[in-house]
Protein backbone atom coordinates (compact mmCIF):
# COMPACT_ATOMS: atom_id res chain seq x y z
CA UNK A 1 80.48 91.89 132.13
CA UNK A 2 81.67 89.81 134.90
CA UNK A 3 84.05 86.88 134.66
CA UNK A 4 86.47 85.01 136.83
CA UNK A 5 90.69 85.84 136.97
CA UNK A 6 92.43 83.27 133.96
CA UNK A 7 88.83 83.08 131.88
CA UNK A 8 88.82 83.73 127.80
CA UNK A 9 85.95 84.77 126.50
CA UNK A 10 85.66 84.81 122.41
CA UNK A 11 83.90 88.44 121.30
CA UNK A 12 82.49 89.42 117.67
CA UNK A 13 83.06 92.84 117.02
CA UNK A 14 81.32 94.81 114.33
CA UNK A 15 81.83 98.78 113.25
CA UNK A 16 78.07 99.49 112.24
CA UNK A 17 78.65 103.13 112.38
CA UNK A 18 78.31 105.13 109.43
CA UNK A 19 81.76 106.97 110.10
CA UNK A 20 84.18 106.43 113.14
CA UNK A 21 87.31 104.90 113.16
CA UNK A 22 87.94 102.67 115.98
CA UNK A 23 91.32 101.85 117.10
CA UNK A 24 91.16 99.92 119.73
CA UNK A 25 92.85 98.21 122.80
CA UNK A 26 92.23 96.23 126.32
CA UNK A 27 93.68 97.43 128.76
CA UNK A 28 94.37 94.84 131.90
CA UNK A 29 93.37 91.85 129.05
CA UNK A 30 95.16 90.65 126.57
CA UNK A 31 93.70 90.37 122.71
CA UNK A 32 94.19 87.44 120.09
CA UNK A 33 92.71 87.55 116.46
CA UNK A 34 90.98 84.58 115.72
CA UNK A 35 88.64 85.62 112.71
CA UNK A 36 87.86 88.70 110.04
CA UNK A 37 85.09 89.53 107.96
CA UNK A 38 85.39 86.09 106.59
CA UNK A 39 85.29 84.09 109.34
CA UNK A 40 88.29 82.55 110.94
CA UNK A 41 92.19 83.16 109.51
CA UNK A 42 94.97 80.69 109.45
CA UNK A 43 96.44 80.84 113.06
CA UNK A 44 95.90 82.85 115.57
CA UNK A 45 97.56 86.31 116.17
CA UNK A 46 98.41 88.66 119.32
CA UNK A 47 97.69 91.85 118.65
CA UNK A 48 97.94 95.06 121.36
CA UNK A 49 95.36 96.95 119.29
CA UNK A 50 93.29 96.78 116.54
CA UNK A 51 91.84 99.17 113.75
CA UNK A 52 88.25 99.10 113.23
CA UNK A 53 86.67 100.55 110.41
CA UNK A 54 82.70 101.29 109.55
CA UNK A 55 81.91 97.62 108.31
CA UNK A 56 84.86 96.08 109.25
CA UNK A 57 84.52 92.80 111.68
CA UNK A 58 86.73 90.93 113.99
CA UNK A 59 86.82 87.88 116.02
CA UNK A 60 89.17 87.69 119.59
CA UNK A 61 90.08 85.42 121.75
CA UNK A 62 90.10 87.99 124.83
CA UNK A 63 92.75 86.70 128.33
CA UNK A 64 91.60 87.88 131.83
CA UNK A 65 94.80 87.47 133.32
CA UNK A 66 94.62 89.84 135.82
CA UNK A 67 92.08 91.08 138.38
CA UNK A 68 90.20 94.25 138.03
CA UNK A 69 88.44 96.32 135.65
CA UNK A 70 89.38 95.42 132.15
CA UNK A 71 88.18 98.39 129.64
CA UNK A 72 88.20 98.03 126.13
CA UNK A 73 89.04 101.41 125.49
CA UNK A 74 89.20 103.49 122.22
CA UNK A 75 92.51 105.57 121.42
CA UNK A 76 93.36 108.31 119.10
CA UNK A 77 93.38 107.77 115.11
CA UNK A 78 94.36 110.51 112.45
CA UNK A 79 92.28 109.43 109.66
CA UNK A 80 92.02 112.87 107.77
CA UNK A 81 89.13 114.65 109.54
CA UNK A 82 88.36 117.53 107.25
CA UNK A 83 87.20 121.13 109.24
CA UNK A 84 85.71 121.91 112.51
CA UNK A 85 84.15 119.25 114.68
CA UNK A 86 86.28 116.76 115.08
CA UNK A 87 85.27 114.66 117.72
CA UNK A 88 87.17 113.71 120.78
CA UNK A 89 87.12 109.75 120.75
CA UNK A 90 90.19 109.05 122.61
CA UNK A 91 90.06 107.72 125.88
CA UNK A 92 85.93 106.50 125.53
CA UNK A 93 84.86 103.12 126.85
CA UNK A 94 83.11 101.18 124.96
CA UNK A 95 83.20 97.33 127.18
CA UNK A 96 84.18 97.09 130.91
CA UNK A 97 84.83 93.73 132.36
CA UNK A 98 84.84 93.09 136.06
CA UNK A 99 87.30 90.38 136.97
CA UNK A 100 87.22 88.66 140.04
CA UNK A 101 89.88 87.53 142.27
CA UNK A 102 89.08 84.00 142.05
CA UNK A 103 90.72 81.95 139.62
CA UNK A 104 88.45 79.86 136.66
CA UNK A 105 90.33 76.45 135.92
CA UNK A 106 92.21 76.04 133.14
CA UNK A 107 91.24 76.90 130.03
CA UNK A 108 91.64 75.18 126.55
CA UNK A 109 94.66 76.43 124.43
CA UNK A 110 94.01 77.57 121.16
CA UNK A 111 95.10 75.54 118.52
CA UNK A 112 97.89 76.73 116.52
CA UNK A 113 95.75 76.35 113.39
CA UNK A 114 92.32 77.60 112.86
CA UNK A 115 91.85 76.44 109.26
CA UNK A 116 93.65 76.85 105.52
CA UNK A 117 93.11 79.69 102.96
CA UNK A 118 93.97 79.03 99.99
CA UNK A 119 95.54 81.48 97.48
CA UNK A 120 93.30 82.53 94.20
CA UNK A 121 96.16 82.23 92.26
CA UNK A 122 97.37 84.48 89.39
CA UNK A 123 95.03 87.08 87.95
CA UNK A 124 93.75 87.08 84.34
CA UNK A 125 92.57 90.64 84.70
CA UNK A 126 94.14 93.76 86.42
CA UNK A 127 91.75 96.94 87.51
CA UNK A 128 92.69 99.97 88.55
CA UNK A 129 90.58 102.33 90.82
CA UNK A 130 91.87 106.00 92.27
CA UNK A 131 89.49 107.55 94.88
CA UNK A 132 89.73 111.42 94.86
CA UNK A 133 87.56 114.27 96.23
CA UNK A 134 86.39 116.80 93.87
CA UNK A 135 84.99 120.50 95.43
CA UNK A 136 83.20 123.38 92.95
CA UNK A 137 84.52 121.17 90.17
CA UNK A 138 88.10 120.88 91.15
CA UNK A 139 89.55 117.60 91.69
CA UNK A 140 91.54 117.51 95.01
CA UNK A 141 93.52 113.96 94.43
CA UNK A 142 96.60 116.28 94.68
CA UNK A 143 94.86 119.31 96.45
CA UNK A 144 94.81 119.43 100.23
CA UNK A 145 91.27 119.67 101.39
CA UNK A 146 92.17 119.68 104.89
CA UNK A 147 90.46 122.26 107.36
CA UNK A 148 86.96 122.55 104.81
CA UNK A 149 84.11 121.23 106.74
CA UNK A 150 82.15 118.97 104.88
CA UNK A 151 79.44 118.07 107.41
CA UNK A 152 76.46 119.49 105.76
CA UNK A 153 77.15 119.30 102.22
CA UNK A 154 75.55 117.76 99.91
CA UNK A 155 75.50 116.57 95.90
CA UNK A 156 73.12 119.18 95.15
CA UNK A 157 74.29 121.93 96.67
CA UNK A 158 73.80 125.67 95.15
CA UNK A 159 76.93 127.64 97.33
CA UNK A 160 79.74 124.97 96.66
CA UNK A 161 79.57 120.79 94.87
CA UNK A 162 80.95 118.55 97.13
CA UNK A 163 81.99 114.42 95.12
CA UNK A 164 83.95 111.93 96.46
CA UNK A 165 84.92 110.03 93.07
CA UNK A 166 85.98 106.70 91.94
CA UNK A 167 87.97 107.31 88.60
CA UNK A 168 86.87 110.70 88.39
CA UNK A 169 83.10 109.64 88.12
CA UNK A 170 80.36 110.39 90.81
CA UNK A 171 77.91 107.22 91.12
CA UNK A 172 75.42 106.80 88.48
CA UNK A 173 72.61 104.40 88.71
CA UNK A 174 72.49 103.77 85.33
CA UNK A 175 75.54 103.28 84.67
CA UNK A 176 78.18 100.23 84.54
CA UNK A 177 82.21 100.72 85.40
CA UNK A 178 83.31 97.50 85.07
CA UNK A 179 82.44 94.42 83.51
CA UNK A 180 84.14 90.91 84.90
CA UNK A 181 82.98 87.04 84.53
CA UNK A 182 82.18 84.74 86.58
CA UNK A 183 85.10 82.39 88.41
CA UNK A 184 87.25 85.22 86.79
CA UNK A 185 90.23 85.82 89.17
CA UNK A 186 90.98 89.70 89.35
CA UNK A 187 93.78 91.60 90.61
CA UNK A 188 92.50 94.98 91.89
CA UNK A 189 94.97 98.38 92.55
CA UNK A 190 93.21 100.66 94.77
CA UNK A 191 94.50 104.13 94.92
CA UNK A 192 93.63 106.73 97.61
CA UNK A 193 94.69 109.71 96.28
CA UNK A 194 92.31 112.16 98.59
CA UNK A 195 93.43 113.83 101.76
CA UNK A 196 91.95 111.11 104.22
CA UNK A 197 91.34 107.03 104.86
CA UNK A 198 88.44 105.68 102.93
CA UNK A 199 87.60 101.66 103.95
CA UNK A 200 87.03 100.22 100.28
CA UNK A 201 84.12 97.92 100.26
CA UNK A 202 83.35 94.84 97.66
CA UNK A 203 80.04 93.53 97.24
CA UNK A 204 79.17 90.05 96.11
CA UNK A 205 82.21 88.29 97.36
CA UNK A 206 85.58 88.35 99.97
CA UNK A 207 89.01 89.11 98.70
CA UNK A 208 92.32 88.29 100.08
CA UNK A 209 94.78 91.73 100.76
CA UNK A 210 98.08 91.02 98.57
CA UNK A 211 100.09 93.81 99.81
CA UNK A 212 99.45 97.93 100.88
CA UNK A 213 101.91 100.46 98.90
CA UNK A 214 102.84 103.80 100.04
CA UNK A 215 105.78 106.50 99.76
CA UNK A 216 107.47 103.79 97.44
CA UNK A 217 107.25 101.15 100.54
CA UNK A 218 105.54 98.02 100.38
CA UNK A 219 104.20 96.22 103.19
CA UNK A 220 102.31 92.39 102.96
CA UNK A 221 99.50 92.22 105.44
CA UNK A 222 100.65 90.03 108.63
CA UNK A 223 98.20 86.97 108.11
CA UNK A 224 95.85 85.93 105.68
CA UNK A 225 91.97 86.49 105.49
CA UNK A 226 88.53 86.34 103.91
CA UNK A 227 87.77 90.87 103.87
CA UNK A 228 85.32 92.11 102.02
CA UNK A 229 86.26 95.77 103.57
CA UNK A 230 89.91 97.28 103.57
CA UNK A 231 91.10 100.34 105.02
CA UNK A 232 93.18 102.84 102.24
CA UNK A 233 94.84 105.80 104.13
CA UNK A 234 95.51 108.58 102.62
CA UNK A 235 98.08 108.34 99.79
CA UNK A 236 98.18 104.51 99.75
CA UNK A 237 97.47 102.15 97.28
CA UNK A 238 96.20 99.01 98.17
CA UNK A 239 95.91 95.77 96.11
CA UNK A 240 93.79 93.01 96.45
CA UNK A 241 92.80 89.22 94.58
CA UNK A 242 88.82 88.75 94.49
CA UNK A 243 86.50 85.98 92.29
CA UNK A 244 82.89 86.55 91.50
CA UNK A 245 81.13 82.97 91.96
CA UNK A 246 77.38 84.57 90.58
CA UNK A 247 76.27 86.69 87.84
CA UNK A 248 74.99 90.08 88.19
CA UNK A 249 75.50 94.12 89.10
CA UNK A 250 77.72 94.40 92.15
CA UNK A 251 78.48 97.72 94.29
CA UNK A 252 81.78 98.57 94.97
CA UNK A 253 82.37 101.94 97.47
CA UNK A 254 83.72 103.95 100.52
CA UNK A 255 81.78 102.52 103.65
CA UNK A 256 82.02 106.06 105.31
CA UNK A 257 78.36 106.43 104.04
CA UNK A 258 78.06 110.10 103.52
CA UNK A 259 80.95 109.42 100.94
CA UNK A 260 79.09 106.92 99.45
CA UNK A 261 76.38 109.11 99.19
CA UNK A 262 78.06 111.78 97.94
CA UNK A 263 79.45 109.83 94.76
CA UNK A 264 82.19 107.28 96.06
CA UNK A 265 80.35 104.09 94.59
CA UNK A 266 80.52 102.31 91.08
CA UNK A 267 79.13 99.01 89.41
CA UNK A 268 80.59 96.05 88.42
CA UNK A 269 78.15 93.75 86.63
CA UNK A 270 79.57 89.96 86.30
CA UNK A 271 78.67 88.24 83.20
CA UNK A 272 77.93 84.06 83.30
């Protein structure tokens, strides 16, 4: 991509892989949020890098302030790999942009407001999901998994059952989790209790983050935004404020897909 020394060029990003983590950074540009998986948030925000998980989106605002190659450029995240394999990510370019020496003219600011979320207000209903990992029948929410290769496993295997569980259950087809109305405002406490990050996915609708929990600590996200996917690492608990506006079954699971396919899924079904 070529573009001239000052110019800002806005870029959609999407994670459509089925498992990497992408933490991300420019170097020789400078990044500002603009937008999530909802569309645009309140103001905009600086950020040096950003975390990408599988589904995840982001809008930028990216600054070619100086002249050269600018590399968006991938760095190293811990996000629990389990066993051999791991792949070597860090360091991997995924944009280059050549910019010139000669000088656009001035740009547009950005305004200093984007638009107005509102807050959903106070919950009627509070739900509460834990996400653990369950091996030959043993539940490893408080058993380290770390250093087992799950790669090749699957639900049906003969030599050794590999789940990832919501509540202790594996996904059933036929079966409901949760039932919720429509317009009803829900507070929702998800739990990672497994040994590595799981991005927690809502179908249906777009929830606002209220705050992330862990080791007693709690932290309120630093702007608010439209998600309908949230990072949980490992031993965090996460809480979030959703509304169903239509009736009818809606998935809620792990966006790493082989977890979803190995059990990390249930079904809420909203009731008119």
């Amino acid at each position: 991509m070529a573009v001239a020394l000052g110019e800002k060029r806005r870029l959609r990003l999407y994670n459509a892989t089925n498992a990497r983590f992408l933490l991300l950074k420019f170097d020789n540009a400078s990044m500002t949020v603009i937008g999530t998986d909802g569309g645009l948030i309140e103001a905009p925000v600086a950020v040096d890098q950003l975390l990408l998980t599988p589904a995840e989106r982001v809008e930028l605002i990216v600054s070619f302030d100086k002249p050269g190659p600018a590399k968006l450029t991938m760095l190293e995240y811990e996000r629990g790999w389990m066993g051999p394999g791991k792949p070597n990510e860090a360091g991997m370019i995924l944009l280059t942009a050549n910019v010139s020496e000669e000088a656009v003219a001035a740009m547009p600011r950005l305004p200093a407001k984007l638009r107005s979320i509102e807050s959903l207000g106070n919950p009627v209903v509070t739900r509460r999901f834990v996400l653990t990992e369950s091996m030959g029948g043993i539940d490893h929410g408080s058993t380290s998994m770390q250093g087992m290769d799950h790669s090749n496993m699957s639900m049906s295997s003969d030599s050794m059952e590999m789940k990832f569980l919501i509540n202790g259950a594996s996904f059933d087809m036929n079966r409901i989790d949760e039932v919720s109305k429509v317009g009803q405002v829900e507070l929702w406490e998800v739990v990672n209790a497994a040994d590595m990050d799981h991005p927690f996915h809502v179908h249906g609708t777009q929830f606002q983050v209220v705050e992330h929990e862990k080791d007693g600590k709690v932290t309120m996200p630093s702007y608010r935004a439209w998600k309908d996917t949230v990072n949980i690492v490992a031993g965090e608990t996460v809480r979030i404020m959703l509304r169903q506006d239509l009736p009818g079954p809606r998935m809620y699971h792990c966006h790493i897909l082989e977890h979803e396919q190995l059990g990390m899924m249930g079904t809420v079904d909203v009731q008119a």
